[in-house]
C-alpha atoms as a PDB file:
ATOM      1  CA  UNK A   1      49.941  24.815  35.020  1.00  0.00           C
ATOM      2  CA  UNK A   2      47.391  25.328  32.267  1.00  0.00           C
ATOM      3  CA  UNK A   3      43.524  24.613  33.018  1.00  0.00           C
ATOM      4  CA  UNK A   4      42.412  22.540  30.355  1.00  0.00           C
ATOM      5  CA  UNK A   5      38.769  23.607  29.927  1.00  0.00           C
ATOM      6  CA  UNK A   6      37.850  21.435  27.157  1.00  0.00           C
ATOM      7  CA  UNK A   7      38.827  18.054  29.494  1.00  0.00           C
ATOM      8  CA  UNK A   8      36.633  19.784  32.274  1.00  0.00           C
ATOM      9  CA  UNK A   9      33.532  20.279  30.121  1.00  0.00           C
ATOM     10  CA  UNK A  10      33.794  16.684  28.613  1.00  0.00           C
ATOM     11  CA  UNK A  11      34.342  15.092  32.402  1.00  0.00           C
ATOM     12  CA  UNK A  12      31.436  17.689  33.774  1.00  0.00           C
ATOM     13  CA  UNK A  13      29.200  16.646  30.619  1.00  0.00           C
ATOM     14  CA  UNK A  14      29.749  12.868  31.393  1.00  0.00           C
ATOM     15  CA  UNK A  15      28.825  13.114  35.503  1.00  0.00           C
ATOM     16  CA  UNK A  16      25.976  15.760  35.728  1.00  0.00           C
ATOM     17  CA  UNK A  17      24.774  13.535  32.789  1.00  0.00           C
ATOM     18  CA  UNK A  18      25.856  10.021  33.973  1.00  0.00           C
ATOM     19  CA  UNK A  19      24.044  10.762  37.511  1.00  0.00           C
ATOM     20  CA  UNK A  20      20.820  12.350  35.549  1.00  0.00           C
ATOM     21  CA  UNK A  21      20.519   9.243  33.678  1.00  0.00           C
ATOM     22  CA  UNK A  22      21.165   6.409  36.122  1.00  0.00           C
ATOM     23  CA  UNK A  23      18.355   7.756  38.080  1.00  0.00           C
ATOM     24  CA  UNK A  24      16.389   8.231  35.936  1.00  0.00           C
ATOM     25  CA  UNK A  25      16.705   4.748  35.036  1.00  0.00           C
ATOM     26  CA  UNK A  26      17.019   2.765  38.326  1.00  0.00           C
ATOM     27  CA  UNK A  27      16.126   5.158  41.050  1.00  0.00           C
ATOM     28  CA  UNK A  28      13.398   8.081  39.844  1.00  0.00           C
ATOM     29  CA  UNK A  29      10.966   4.858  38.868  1.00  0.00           C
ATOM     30  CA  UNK A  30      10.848   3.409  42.213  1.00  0.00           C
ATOM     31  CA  UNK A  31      10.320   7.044  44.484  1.00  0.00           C
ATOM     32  CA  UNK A  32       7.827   7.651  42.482  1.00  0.00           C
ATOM     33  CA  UNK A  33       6.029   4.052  43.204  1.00  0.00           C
ATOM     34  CA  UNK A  34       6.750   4.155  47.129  1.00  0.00           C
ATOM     35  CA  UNK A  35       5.054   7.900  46.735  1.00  0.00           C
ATOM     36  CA  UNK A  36       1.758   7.114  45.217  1.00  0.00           C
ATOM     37  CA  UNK A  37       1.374   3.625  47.612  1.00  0.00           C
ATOM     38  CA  UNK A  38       1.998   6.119  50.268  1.00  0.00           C
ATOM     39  CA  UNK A  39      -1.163   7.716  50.048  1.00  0.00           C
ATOM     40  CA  UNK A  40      -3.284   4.840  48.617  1.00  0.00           C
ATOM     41  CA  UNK A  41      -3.661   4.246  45.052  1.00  0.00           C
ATOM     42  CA  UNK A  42      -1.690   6.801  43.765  1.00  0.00           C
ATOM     43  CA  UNK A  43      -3.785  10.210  43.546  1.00  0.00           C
ATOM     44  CA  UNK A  44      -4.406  12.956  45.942  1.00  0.00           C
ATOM     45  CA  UNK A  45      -7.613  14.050  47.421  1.00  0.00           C
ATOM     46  CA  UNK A  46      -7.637  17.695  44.938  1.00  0.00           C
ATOM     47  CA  UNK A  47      -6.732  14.802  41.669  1.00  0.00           C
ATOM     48  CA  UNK A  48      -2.885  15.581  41.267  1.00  0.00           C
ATOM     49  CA  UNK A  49      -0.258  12.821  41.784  1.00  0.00           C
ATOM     50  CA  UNK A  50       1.579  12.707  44.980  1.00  0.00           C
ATOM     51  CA  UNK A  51       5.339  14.495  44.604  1.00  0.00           C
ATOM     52  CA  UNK A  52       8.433  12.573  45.708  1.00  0.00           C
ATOM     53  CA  UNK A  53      11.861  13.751  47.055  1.00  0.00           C
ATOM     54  CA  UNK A  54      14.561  14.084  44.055  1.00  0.00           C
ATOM     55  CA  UNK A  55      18.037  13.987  46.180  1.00  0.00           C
ATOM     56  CA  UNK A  56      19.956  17.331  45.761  1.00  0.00           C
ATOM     57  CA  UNK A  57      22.596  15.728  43.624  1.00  0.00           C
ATOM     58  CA  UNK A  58      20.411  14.270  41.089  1.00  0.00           C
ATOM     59  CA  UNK A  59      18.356  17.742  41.144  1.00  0.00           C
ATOM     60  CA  UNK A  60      21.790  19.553  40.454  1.00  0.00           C
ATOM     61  CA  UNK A  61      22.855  17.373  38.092  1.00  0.00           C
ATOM     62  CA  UNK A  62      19.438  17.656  36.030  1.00  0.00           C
ATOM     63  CA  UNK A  63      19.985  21.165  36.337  1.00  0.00           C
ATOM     64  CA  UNK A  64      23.410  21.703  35.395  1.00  0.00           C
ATOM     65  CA  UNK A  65      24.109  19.091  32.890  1.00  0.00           C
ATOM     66  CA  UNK A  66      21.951  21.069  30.093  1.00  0.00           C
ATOM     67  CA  UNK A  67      24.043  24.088  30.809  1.00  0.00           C
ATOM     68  CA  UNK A  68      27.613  22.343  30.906  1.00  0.00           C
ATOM     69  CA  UNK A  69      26.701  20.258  27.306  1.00  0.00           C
ATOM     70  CA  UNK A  70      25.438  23.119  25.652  1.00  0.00           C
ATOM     71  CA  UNK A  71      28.450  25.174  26.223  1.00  0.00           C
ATOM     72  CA  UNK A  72      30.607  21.669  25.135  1.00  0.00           C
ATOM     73  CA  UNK A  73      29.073  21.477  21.867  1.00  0.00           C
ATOM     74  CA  UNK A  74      29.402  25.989  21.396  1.00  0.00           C
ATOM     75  CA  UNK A  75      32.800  25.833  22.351  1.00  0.00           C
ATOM     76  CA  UNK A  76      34.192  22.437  20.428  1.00  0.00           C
ATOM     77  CA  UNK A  77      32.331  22.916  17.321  1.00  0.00           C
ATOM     78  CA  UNK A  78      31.014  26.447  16.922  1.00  0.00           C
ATOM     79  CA  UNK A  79      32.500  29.150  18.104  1.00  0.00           C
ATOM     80  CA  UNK A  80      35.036  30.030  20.736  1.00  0.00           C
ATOM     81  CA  UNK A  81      36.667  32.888  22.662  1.00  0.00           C
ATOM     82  CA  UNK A  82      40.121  34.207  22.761  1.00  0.00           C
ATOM     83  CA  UNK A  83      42.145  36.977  24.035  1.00  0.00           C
ATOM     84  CA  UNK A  84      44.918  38.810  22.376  1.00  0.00           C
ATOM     85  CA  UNK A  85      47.730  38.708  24.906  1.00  0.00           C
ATOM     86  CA  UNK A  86      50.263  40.129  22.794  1.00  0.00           C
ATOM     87  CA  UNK A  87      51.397  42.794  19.961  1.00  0.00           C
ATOM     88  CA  UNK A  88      52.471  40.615  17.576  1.00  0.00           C
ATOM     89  CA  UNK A  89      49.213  41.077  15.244  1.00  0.00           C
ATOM     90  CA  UNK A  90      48.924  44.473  15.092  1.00  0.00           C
ATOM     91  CA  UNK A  91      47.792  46.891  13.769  1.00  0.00           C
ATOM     92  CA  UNK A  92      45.120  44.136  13.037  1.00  0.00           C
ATOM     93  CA  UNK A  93      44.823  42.825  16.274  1.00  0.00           C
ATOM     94  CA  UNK A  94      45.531  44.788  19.152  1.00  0.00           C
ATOM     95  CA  UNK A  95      46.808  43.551  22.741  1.00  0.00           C
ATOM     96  CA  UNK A  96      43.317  43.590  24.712  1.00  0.00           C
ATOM     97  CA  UNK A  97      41.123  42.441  21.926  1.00  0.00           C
ATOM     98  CA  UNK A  98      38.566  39.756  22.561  1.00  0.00           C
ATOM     99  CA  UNK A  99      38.088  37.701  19.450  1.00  0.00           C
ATOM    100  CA  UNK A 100      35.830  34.946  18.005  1.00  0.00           C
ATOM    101  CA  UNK A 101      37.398  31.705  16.580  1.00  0.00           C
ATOM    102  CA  UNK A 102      35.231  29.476  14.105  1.00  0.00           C
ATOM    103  CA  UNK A 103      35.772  26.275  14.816  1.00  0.00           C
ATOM    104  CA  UNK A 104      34.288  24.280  12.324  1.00  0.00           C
ATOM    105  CA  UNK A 105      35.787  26.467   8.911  1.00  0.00           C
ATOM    106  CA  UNK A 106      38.940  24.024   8.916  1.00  0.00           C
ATOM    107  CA  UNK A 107      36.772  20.741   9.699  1.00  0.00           C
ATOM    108  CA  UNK A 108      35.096  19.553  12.749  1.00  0.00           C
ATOM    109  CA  UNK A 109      37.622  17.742  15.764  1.00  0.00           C
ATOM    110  CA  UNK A 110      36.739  16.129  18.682  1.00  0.00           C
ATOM    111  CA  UNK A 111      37.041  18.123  22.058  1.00  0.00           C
ATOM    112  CA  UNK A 112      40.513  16.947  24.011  1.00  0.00           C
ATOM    113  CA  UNK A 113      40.985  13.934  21.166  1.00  0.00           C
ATOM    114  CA  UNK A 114      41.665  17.150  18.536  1.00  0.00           C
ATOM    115  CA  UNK A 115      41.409  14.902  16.017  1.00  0.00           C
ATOM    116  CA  UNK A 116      39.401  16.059  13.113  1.00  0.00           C
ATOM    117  CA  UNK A 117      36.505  13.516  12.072  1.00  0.00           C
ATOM    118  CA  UNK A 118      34.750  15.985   9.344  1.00  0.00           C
ATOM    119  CA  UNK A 119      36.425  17.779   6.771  1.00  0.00           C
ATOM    120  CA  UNK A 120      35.166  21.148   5.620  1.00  0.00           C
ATOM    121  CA  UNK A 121      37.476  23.063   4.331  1.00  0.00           C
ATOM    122  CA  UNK A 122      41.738  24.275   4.791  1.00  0.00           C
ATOM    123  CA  UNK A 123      43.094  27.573   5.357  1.00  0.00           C
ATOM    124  CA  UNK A 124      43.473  29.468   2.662  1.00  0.00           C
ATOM    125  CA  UNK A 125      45.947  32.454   2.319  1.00  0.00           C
ATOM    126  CA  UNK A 126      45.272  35.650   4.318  1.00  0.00           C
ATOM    127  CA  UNK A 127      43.319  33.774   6.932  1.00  0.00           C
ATOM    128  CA  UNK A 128      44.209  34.963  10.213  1.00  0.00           C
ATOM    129  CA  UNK A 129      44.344  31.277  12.618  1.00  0.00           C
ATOM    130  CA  UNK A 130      44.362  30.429  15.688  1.00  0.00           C
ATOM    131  CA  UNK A 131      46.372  26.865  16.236  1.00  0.00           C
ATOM    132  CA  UNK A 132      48.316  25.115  18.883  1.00  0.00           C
ATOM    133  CA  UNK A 133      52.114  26.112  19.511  1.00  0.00           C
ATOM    134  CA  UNK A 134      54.024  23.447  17.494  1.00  0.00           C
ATOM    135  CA  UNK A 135      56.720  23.308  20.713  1.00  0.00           C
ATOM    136  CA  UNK A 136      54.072  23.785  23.461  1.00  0.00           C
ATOM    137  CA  UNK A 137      50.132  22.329  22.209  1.00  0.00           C
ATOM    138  CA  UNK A 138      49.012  23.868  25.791  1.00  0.00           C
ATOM    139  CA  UNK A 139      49.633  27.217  24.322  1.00  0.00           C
ATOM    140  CA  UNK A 140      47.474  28.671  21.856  1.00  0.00           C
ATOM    141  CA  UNK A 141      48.661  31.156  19.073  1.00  0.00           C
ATOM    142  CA  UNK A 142      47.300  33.283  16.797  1.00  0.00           C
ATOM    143  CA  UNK A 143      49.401  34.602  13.067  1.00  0.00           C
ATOM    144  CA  UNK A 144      48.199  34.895   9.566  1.00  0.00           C
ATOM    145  CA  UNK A 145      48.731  32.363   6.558  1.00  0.00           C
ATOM    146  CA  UNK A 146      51.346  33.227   4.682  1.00  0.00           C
ATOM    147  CA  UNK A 147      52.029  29.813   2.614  1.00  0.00           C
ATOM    148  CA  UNK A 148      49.800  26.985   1.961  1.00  0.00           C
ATOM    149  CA  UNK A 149      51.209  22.955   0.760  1.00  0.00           C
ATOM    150  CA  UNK A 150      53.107  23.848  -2.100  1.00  0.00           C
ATOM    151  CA  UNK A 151      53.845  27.241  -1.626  1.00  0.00           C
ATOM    152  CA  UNK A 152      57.827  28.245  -2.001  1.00  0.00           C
ATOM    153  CA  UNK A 153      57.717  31.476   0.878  1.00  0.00           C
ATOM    154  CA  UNK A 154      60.872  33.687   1.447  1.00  0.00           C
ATOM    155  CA  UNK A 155      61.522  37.076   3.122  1.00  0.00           C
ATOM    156  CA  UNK A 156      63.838  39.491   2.085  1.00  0.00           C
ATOM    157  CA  UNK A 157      63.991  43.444   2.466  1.00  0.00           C
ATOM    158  CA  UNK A 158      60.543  43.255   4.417  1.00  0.00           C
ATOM    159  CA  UNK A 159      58.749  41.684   1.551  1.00  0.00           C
ATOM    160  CA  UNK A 160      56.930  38.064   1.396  1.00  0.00           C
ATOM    161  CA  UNK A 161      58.000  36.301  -1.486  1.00  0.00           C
ATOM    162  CA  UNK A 162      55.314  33.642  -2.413  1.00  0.00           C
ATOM    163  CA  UNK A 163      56.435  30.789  -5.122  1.00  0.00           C
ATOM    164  CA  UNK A 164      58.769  33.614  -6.703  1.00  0.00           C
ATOM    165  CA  UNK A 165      56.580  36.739  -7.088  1.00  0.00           C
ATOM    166  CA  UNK A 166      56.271  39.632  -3.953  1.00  0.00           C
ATOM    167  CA  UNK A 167      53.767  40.110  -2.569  1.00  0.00           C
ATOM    168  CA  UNK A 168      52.267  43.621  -3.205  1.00  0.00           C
ATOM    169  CA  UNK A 169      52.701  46.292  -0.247  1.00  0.00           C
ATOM    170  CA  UNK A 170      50.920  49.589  -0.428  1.00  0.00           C
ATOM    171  CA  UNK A 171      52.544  52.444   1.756  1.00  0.00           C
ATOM    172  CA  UNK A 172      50.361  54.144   4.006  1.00  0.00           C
ATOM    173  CA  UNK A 173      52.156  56.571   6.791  1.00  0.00           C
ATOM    174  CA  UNK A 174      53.717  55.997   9.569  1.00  0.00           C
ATOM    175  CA  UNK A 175      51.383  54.151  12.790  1.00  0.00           C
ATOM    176  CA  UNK A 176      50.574  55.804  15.621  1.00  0.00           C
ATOM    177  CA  UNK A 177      49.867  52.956  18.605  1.00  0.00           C
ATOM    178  CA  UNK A 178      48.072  54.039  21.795  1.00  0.00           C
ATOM    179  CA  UNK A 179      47.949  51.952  25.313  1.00  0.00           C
ATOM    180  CA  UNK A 180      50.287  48.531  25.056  1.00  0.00           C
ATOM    181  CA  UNK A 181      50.880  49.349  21.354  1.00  0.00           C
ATOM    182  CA  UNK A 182      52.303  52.356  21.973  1.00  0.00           C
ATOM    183  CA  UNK A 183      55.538  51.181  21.718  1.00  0.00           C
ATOM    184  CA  UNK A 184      54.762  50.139  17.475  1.00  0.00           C
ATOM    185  CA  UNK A 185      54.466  54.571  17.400  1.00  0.00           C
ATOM    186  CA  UNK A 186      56.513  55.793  14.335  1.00  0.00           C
ATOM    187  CA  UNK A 187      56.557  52.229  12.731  1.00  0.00           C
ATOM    188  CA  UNK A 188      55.715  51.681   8.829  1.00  0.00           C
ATOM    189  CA  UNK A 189      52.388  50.824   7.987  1.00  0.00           C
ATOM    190  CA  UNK A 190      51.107  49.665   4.696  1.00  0.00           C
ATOM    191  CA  UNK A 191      48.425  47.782   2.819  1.00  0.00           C
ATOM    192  CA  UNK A 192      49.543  43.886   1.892  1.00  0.00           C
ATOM    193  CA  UNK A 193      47.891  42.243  -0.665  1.00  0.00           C
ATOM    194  CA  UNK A 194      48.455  38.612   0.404  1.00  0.00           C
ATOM    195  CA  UNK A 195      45.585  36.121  -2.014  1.00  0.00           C
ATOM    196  CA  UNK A 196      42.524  37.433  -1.918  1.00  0.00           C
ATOM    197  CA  UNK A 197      43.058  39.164   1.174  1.00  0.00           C
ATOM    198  CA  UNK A 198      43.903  42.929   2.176  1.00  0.00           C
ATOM    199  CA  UNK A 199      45.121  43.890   5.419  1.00  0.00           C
ATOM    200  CA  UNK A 200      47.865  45.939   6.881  1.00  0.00           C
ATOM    201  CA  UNK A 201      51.397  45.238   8.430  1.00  0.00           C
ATOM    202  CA  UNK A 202      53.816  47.106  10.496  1.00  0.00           C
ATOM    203  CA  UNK A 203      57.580  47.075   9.640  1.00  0.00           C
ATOM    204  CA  UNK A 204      60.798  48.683  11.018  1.00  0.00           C
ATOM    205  CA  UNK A 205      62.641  49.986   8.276  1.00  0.00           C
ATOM    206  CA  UNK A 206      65.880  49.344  10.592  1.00  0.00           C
ATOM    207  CA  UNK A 207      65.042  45.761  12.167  1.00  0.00           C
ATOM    208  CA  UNK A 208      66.589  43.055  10.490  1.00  0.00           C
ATOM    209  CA  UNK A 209      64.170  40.560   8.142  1.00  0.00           C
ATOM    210  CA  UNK A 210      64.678  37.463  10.730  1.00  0.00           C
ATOM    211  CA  UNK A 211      64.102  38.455  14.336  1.00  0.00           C
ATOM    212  CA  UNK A 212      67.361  37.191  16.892  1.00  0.00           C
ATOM    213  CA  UNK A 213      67.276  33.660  17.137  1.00  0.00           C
ATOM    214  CA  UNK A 214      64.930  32.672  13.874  1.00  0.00           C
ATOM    215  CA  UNK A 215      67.116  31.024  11.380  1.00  0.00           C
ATOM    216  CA  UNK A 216      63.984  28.944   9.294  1.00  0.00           C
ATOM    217  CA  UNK A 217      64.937  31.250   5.999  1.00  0.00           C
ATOM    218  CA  UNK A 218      67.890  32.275   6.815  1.00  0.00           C
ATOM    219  CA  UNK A 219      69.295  30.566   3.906  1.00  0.00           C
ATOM    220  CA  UNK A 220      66.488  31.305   1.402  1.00  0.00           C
ATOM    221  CA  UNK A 221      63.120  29.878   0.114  1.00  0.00           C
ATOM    222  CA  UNK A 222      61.619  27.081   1.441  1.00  0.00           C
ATOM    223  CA  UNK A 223      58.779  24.985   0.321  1.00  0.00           C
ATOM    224  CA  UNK A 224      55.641  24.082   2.375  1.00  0.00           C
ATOM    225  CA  UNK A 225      55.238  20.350   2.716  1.00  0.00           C
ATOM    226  CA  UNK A 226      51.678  18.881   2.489  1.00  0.00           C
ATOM    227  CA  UNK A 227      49.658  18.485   5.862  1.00  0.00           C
ATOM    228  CA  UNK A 228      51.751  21.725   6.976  1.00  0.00           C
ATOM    229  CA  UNK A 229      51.558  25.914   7.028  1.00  0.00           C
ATOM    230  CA  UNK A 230      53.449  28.613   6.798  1.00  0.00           C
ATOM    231  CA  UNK A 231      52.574  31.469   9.228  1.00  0.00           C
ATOM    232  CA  UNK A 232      53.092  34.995   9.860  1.00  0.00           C
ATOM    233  CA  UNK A 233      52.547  37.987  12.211  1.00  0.00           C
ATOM    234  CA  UNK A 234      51.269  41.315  10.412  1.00  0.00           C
ATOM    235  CA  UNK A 235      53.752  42.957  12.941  1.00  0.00           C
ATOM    236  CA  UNK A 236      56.395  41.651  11.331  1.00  0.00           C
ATOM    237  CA  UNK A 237      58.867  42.923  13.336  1.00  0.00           C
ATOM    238  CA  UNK A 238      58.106  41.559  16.283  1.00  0.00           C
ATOM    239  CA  UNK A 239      56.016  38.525  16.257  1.00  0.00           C
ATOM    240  CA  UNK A 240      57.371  35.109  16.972  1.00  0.00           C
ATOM    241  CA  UNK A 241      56.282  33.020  13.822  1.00  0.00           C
ATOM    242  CA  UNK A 242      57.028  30.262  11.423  1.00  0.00           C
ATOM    243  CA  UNK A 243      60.825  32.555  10.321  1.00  0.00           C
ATOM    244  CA  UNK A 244      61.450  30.996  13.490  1.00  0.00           C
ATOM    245  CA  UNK A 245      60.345  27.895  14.769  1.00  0.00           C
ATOM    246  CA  UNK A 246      58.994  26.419  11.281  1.00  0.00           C
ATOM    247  CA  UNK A 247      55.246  25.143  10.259  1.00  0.00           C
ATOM    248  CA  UNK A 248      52.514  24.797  11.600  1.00  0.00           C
ATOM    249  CA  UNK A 249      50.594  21.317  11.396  1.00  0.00           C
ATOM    250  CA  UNK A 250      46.713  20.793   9.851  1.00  0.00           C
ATOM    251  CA  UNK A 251      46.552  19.125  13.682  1.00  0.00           C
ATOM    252  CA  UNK A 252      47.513  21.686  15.485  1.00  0.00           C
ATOM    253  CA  UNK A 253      44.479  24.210  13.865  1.00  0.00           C
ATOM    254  CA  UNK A 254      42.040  25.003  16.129  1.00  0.00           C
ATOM    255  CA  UNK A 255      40.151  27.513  13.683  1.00  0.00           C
ATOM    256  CA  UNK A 256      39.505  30.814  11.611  1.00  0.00           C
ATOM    257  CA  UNK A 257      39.464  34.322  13.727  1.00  0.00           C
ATOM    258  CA  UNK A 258      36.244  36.208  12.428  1.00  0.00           C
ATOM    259  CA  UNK A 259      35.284  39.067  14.736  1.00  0.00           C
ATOM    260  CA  UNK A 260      36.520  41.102  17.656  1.00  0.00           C
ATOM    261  CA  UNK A 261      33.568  41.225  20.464  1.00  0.00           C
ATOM    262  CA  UNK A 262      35.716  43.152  23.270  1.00  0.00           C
ATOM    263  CA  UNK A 263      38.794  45.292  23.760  1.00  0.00           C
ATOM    264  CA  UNK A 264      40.138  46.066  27.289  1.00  0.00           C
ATOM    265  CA  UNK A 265      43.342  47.396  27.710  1.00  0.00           C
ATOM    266  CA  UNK A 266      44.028  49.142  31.059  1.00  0.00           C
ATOM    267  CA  UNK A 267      47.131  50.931  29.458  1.00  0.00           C
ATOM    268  CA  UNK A 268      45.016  53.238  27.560  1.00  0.00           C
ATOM    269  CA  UNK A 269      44.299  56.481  28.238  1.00  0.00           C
ATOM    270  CA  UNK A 270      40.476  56.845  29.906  1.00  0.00           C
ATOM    271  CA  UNK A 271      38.783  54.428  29.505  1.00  0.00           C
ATOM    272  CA  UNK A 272      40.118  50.754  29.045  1.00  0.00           C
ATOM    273  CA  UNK A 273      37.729  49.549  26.531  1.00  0.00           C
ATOM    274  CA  UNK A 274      38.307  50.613  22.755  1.00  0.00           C
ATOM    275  CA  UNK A 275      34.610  50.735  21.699  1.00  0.00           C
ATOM    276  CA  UNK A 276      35.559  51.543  18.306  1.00  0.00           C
ATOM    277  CA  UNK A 277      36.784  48.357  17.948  1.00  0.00           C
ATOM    278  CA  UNK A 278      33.697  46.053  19.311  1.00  0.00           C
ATOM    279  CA  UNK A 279      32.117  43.953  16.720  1.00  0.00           C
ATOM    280  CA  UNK A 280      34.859  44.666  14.397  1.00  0.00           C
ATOM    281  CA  UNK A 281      35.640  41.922  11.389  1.00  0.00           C
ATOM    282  CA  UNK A 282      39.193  40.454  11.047  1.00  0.00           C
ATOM    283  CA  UNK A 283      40.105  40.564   7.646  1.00  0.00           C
END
């Protein structure tokens, strides 16, 4: 089962802050009158007013609400964290990395609701997104956009064909992969080209264009209806994408990955943080 952290900020915001406020209202008023009769007119023999007991809820709640709100608004409409769980982004993103989402690039949504109430801007080309699985919304993924509304995408002989024209790959060596990516050793690497945006891919010169199972353009171009995008890993060998399960819905965005802030992975060698890689860009 899946904590849903966003449902537990909103519900923490609305009692810490509920209980803060009713007291304030109906409760803190009255203390403080029964504490100043208590000692006769209300001031203290040294000039200060007389103190009054605040009940340990109400003093938690005061304390804790600030804390709980602030981090509501950081993480809904700011900035949030994610972790890279798998290979599927590399040699961008590595299994271990730490990244930061912006959340408001694509439009501003309402924590748990999702639904977007400000529009800012769309995802453009290139941008690497993070967005809820289509077949599972409790699952978060992260790919690149390959295809806007619009756009006619196809795949063929390891190439992106976008509205008829491929896009441009630059050959760079063969990748060497250390700790979980270890396995991508030997692979193809090269520079893409994809919009404005230049970044590099992995491909296995033997794999087959569609991975088992994906069928999406199996039977040539398809066009990207409006509201909807087409996605991609940069391992395209082995990344579970829109070749197989289709697009991905302007809903279903959650926002635009911008910087790596951490790497752990304990299957490198030494030590399991790549330091090299902390406070990184994502292009």
């Amino acid at each position: 089962m899946n904590f849903d952290f966003p449902a537990f900020l909103v519900l923490a915001s609305v009692v810490t802050g509920g209980i803060w406020l009713v007291d304030a209202v109906m409760f803190a008023p009255r203390r403080r009158r029964l504490a100043q009769a208590a000692v006769g007119g209300g001031v203290l023999t040294d000039g200060s007013k007389p103190a009054y007991k605040e009940p340990v809820l109400v003093e938690y709640a005061r304390s804790f609400f600030p804390v709980i709100f602030a981090v509501l608004v950081l993480r809904s409409f700011l900035v949030e964290p994610f972790r890279i769980p798998s290979n599927s982004m590399m040699p961008t993103l590595l299994t271990g990395d730490f990244i930061l989402v912006n959340k408001f690039a694509y439009g501003l949504r309402w924590p748990v609701l999702n639904s977007r109430f400000l529009e800012i801007g769309d995802p453009q080309v290139g941008d690497v997104v993070v967005f809820k699985f289509p077949q599972d919304t409790s699952v978060d993924y992260i790919k690149r956009v390959i295809g806007v509304p619009g756009d006619e995408i196809a795949y063929q002989n390891k190439t992106i064909y976008r509205n008829g024209e491929p896009v441009a790959q630059l050959p760079i060596g063969r990748y060497t992969g250390v700790g979980s990516g270890a396995e991508m050793t030997g692979a193809r690497e090269a520079l893409e080209q994809l919009g404005e945006v230049e970044h590099r891919i992995l491909t296995r010169q033997n794999a087959p264009d569609l991975p088992p199972g994906c069928r999406v353009l199996a039977y040539g171009p398809i066009k990207v209806p409006e509201g909807q995008y087409f996605v991609m890993g940069d391992n395209r060998d082995n990344s579970n994408d829109s070749r197989c399960w289709g697009f991905v819905p302007q809903d279903n965005l959650v926002g635009k990955a911008f910087g790596i802030w951490m790497h752990w992975d304990g299957r490198r060698d030494g030590s399991p943080i790549a330091w090299g890689r902390l406070g990184n860009g994502i292009d």
